[in-house]
Protein backbone atom coordinates (compact mmCIF):
# COMPACT_ATOMS: atom_id res chain seq x y z
CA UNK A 1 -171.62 65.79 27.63
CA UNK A 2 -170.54 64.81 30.93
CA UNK A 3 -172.01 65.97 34.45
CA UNK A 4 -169.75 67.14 37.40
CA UNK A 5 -170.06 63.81 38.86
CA UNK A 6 -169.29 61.93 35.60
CA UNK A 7 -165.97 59.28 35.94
CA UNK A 8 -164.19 61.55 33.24
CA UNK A 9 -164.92 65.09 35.33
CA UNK A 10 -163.51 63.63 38.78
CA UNK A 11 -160.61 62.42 36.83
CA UNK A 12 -160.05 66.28 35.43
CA UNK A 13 -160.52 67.10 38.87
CA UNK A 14 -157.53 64.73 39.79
CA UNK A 15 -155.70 66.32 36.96
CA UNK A 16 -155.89 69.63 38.10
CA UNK A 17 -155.11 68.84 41.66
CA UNK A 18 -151.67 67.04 40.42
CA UNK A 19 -151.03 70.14 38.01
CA UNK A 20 -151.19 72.57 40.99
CA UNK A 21 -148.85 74.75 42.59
CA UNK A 22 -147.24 73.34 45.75
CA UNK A 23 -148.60 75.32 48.86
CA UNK A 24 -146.80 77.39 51.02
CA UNK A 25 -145.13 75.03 53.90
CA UNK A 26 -144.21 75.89 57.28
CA UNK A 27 -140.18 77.32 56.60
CA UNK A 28 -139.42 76.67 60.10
CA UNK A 29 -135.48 74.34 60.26
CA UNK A 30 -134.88 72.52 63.65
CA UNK A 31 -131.31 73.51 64.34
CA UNK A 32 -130.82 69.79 64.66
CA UNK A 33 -131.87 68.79 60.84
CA UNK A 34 -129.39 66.12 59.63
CA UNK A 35 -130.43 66.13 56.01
CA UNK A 36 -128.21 69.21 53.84
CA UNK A 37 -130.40 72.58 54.20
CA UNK A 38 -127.61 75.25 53.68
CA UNK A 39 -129.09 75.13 50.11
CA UNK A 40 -132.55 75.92 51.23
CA UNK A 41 -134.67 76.02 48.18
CA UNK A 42 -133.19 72.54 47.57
CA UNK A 43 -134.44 71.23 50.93
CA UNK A 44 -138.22 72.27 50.07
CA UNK A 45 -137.78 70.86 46.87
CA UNK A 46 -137.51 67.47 48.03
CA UNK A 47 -140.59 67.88 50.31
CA UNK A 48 -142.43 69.09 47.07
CA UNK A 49 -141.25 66.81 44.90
CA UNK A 50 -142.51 63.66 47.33
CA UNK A 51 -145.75 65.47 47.39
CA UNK A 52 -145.78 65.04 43.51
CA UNK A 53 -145.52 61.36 44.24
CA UNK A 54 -148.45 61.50 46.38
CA UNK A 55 -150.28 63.67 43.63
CA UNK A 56 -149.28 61.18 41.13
CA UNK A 57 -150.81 57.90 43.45
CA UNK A 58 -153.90 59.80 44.22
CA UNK A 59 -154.42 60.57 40.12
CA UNK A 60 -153.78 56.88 39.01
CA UNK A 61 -156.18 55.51 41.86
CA UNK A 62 -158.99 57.40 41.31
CA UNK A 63 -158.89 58.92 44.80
CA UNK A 64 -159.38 62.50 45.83
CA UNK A 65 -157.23 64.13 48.47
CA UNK A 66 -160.17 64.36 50.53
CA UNK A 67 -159.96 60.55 51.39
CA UNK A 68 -156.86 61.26 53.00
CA UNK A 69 -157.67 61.21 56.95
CA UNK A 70 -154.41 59.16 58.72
CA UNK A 71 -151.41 59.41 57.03
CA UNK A 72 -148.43 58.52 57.97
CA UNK A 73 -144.45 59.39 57.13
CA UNK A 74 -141.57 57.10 58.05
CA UNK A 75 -138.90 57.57 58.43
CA UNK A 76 -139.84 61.65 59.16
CA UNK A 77 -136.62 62.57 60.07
CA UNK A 78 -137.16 66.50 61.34
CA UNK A 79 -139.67 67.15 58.93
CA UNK A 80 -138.21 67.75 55.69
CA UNK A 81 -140.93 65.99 53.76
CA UNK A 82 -143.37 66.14 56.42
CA UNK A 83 -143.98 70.05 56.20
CA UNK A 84 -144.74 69.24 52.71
CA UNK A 85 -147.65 66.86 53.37
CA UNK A 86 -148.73 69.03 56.67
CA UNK A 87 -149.66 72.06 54.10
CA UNK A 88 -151.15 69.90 50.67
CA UNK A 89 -152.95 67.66 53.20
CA UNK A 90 -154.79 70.06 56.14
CA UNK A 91 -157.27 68.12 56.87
CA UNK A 92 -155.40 65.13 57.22
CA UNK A 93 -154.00 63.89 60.89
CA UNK A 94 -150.42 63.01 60.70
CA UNK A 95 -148.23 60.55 62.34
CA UNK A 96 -144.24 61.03 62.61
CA UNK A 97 -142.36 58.05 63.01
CA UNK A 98 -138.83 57.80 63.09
CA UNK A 99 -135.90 55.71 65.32
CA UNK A 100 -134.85 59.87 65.53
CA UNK A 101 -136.25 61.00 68.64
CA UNK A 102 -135.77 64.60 68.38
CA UNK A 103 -136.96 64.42 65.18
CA UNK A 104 -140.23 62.92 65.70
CA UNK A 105 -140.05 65.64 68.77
CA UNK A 106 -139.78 68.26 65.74
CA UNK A 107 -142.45 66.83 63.51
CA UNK A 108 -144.59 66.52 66.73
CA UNK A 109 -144.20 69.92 67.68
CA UNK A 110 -144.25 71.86 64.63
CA UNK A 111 -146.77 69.95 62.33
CA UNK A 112 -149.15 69.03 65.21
CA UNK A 113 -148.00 65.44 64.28
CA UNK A 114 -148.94 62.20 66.66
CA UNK A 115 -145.20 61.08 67.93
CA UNK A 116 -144.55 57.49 66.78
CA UNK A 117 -140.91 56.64 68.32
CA UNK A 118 -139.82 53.60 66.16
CA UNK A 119 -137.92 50.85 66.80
CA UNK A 120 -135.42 48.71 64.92
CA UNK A 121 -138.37 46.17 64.24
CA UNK A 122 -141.17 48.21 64.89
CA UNK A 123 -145.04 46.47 65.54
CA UNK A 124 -148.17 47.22 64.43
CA UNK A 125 -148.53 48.30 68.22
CA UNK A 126 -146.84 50.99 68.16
CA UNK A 127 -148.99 52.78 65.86
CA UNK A 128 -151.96 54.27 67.57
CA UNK A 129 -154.48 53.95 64.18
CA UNK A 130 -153.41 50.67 62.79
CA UNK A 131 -155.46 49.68 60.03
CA UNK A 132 -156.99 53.22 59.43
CA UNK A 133 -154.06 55.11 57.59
CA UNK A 134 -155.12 56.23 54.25
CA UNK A 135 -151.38 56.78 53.20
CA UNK A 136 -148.01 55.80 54.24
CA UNK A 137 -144.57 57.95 52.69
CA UNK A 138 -141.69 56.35 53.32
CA UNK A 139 -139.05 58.08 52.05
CA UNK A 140 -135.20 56.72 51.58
CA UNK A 141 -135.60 53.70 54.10
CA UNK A 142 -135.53 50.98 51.74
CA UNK A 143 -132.59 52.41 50.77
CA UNK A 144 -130.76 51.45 53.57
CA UNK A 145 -132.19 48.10 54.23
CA UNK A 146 -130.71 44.49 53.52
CA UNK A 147 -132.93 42.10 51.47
CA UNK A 148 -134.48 40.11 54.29
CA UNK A 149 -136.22 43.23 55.86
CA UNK A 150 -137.81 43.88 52.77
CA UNK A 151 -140.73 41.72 53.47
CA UNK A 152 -141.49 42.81 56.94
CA UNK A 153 -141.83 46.12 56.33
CA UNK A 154 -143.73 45.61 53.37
CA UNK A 155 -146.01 43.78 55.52
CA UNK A 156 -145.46 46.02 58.46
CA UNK A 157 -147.06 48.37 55.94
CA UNK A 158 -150.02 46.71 54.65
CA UNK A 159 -151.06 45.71 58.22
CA UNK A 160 -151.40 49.30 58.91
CA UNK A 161 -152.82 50.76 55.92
CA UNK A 162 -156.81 50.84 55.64
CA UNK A 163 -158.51 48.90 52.77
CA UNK A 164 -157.60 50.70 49.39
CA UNK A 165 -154.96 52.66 51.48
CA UNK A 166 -152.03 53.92 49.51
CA UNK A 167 -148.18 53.16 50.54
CA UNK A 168 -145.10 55.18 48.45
CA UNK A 169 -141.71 54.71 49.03
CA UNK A 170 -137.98 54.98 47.35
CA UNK A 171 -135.48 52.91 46.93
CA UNK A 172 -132.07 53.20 44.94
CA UNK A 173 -131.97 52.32 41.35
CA UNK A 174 -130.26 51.48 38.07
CA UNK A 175 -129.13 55.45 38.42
CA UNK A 176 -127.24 55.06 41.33
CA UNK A 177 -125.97 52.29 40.45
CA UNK A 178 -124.44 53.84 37.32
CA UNK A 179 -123.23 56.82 39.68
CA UNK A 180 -121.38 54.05 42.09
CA UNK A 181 -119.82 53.08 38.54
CA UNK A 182 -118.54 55.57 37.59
CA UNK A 183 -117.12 56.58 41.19
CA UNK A 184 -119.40 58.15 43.57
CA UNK A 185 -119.35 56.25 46.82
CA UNK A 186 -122.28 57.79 48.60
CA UNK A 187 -119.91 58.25 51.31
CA UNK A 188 -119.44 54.24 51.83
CA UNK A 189 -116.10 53.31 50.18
CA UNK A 190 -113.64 54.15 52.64
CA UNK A 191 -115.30 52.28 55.17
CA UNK A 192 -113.03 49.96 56.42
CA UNK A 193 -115.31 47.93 58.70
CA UNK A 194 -117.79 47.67 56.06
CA UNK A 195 -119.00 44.01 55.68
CA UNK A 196 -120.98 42.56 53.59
CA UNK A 197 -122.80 39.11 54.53
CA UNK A 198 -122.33 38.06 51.00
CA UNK A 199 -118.85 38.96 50.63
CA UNK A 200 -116.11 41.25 51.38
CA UNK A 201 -113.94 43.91 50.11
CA UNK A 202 -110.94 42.87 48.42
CA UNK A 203 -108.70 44.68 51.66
CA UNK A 204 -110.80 42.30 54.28
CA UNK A 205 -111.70 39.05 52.30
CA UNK A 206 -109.47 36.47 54.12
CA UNK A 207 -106.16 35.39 51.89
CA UNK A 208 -106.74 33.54 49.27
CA UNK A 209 -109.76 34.04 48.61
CA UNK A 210 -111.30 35.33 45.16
CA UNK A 211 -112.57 38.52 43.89
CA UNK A 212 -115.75 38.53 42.22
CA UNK A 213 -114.94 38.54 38.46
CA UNK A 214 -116.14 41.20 35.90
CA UNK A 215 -115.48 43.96 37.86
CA UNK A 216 -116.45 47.33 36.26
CA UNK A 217 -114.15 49.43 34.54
CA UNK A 218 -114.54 52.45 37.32
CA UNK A 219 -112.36 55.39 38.97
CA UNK A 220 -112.91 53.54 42.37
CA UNK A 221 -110.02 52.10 44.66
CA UNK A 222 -109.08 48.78 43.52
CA UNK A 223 -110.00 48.50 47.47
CA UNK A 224 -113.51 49.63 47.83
CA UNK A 225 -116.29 47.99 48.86
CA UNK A 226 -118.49 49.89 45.91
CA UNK A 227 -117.19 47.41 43.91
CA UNK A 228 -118.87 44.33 46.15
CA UNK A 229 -122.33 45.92 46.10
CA UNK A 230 -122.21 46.57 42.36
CA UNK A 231 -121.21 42.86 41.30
CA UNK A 232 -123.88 41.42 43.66
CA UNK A 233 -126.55 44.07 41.97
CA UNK A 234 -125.19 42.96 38.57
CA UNK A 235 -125.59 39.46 39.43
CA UNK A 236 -129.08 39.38 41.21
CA UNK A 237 -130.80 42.40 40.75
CA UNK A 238 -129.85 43.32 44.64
CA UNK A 239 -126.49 44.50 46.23
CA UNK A 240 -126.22 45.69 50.09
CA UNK A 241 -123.43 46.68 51.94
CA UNK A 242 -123.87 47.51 55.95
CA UNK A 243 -121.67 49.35 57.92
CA UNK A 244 -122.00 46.86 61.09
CA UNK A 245 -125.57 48.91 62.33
CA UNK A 246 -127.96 46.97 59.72
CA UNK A 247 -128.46 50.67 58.32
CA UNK A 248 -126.57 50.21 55.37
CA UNK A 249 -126.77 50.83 51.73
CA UNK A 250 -128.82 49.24 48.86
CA UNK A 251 -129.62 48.68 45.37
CA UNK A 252 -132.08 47.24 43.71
CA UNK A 253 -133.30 46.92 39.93
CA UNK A 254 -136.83 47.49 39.36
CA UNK A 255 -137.67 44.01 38.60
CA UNK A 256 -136.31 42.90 41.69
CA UNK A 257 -138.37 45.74 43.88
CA UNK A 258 -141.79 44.57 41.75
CA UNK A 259 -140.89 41.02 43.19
CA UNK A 260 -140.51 41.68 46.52
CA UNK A 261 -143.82 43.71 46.36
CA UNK A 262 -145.57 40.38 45.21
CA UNK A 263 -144.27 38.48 47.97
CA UNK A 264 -146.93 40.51 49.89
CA UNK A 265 -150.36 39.15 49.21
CA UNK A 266 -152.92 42.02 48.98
CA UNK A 267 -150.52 45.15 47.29
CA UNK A 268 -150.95 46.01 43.49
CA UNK A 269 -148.81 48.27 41.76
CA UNK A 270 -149.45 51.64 40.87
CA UNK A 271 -146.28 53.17 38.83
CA UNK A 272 -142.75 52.66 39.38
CA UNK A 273 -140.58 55.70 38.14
CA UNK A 274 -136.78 55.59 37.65
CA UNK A 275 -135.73 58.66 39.60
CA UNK A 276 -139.05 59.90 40.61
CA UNK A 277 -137.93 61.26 43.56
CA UNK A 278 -135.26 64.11 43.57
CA UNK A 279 -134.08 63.18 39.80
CA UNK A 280 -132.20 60.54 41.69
CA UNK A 281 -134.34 57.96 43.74
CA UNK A 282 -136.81 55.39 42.42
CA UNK A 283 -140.70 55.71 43.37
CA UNK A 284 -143.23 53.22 43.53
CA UNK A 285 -146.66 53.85 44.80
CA UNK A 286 -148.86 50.40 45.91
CA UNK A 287 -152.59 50.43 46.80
CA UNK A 288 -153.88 47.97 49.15
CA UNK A 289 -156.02 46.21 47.36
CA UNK A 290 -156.24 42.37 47.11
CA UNK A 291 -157.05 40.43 43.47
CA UNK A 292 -159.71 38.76 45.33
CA UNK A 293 -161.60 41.93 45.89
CA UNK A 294 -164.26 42.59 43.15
CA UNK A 295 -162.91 44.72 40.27
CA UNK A 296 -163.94 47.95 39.64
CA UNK A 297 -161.99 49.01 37.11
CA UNK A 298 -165.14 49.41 34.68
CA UNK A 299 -165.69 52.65 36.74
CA UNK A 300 -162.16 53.87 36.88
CA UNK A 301 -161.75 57.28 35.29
CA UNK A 302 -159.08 56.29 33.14
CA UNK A 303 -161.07 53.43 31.82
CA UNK A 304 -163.94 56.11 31.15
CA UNK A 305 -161.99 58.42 29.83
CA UNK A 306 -160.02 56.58 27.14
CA UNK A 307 -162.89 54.49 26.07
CA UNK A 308 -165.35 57.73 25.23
CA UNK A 309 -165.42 58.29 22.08
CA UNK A 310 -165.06 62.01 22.24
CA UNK A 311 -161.61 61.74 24.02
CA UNK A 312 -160.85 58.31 22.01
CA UNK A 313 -162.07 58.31 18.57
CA UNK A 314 -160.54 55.43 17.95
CA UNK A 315 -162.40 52.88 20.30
CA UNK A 316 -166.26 53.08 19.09
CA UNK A 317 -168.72 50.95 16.61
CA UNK A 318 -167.04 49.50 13.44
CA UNK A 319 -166.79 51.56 10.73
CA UNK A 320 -168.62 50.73 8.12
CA UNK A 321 -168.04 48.37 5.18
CA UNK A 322 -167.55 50.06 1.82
């Protein structure tokens, strides 16, 4: 039998904290939320549901809420997700960051949040607890980023997260890809001054020159950039398109995400889940934690828990020759 302390108890524990019911959150709107509330319990869904993510990081690393002291949520917007975290993680000191002033404002005022105003390449200095942050949500900004900024702010990221610190974050997958297929623009394809720096759409490529081939059999205008995005996802795992403000649109397959991740030395990979996030983005969750640190996976609960017998009959002695 195990004790309280046992590796297979603190992984029930875990258990039962991801099973949970959300907490109440703070129901407070800023009349300046840019993210679609009219459909209210919607809205809170999306805050619980990333706190499910967080659950879901905390269970397969072993670590207990409790080990949350900094976290951090970028970008916070006016608190959508934020109000989530404030009310599963009360102990926990929180930092708003955002290129939204107001909303950081919001967050600040409302969640007792540290204001982090962000810029367009934001430094480690601007975050008063660099190196100390436990967790990091980032929520729908890889999303909108081109390849190249990938890396910085993965490593933007790791600089500030504390040893065995946890980062999550979202990022468009194979299903919205298959929704751009099959016609849904996300609001992008009758953008005229759309550009793409690896091509253009068929209405501004210069004349003469030619289409990408294959294009998908869709209900999109011939002349719509969608198409671009989705031949250059089809063709490298990675498609962009950017509306002239380097805030654009992206896609990415998960293969593709997993490599950029080990571009970063020091990140290993917790899950990736296929519309984890609001049956419709991508999650992954990444612990800081280099390969050259010492292993200690022979006390993980998981480890403990599938190699007892009791829970595992199948791993044990032998059985015996008859």
């Amino acid at each position: 039998m195990n004790d309280d302390t046992s590796p297979s108890a603190n992984f029930a524990e875990l258990a039962r904290h991801f099973s949970a019911l959300a907490p109440h959150v703070n129901d407070h709107i800023s009349p300046q939320e840019v993210m679609p509330c009219t459909h209210q319990p919607h809205y809170f869904c999306v805050g619980e549901g990333a706190v499910r993510l967080l659950r879901l990081a905390l269970l397969v690393s072993a670590k207990p809420p409790s080990d949350l002291h900094h976290i951090i949520d970028m970008p916070c917007g006016h608190g959508r997700v934020m109000r989530a975290i404030a009310a599963e993680f009360p102990h926990a000191h929180l930092t708003a960051c955002d290129l939204l002033r107001d909303g950081v404002d919001f967050c600040a005022a409302t969640f007792h949040a540290t204001p982090v105003y962000s810029e367009v390449n934001p430094k480690v200095q601007l975050f008063p607890d660099a190196g100390r942050y436990d967790l990091i949500f980032v929520g729908s900004l890889f999303t909108h980023l081109d390849a190249p900024r990938w890396p910085e702010f993965l490593k933007l990221f790791h600089d500030l997260l504390a040893p065995e610190g946890l980062l999550v974050f979202t990022t468009h997958g194979p299903f919205v890809a298959y929704r751009m297929s099959v016609g849904n623009d996300y609001g992008y394809g009758q953008h005229t001054a759309l550009t793409q720096h690896r091509g253009l759409s068929p209405k501004l490529r210069p004349a003469g020159d030619t289409p990408p081939p294959q294009r998908p059999a869709t209900t999109l205008p011939p002349e719509s950039p969608i198409h671009d995005i989705l031949h250059e996802y089809a063709e490298s795992g990675f498609g962009y398109l950017d509306d002239g403000t380097g805030y654009g649109i992206s896609l990415c397959r998960p293969s593709w995400v997993l490599g950029q991740v080990e571009s970063i030395p020091g990140f290993r990979v917790l899950y990736h889940l296929e519309r984890g996030w609001d049956n419709h983005q991508d999650a992954v969750a990444l612990v800081k934690r280099p390969f050259t640190t010492p292993d200690t996976i022979g006390d993980h609960p998981f480890r403990s828990y599938i190699t007892n017998e009791k829970h595992h009959p199948c791993v044990g002695p032998a059985p015996s020759p008859k």
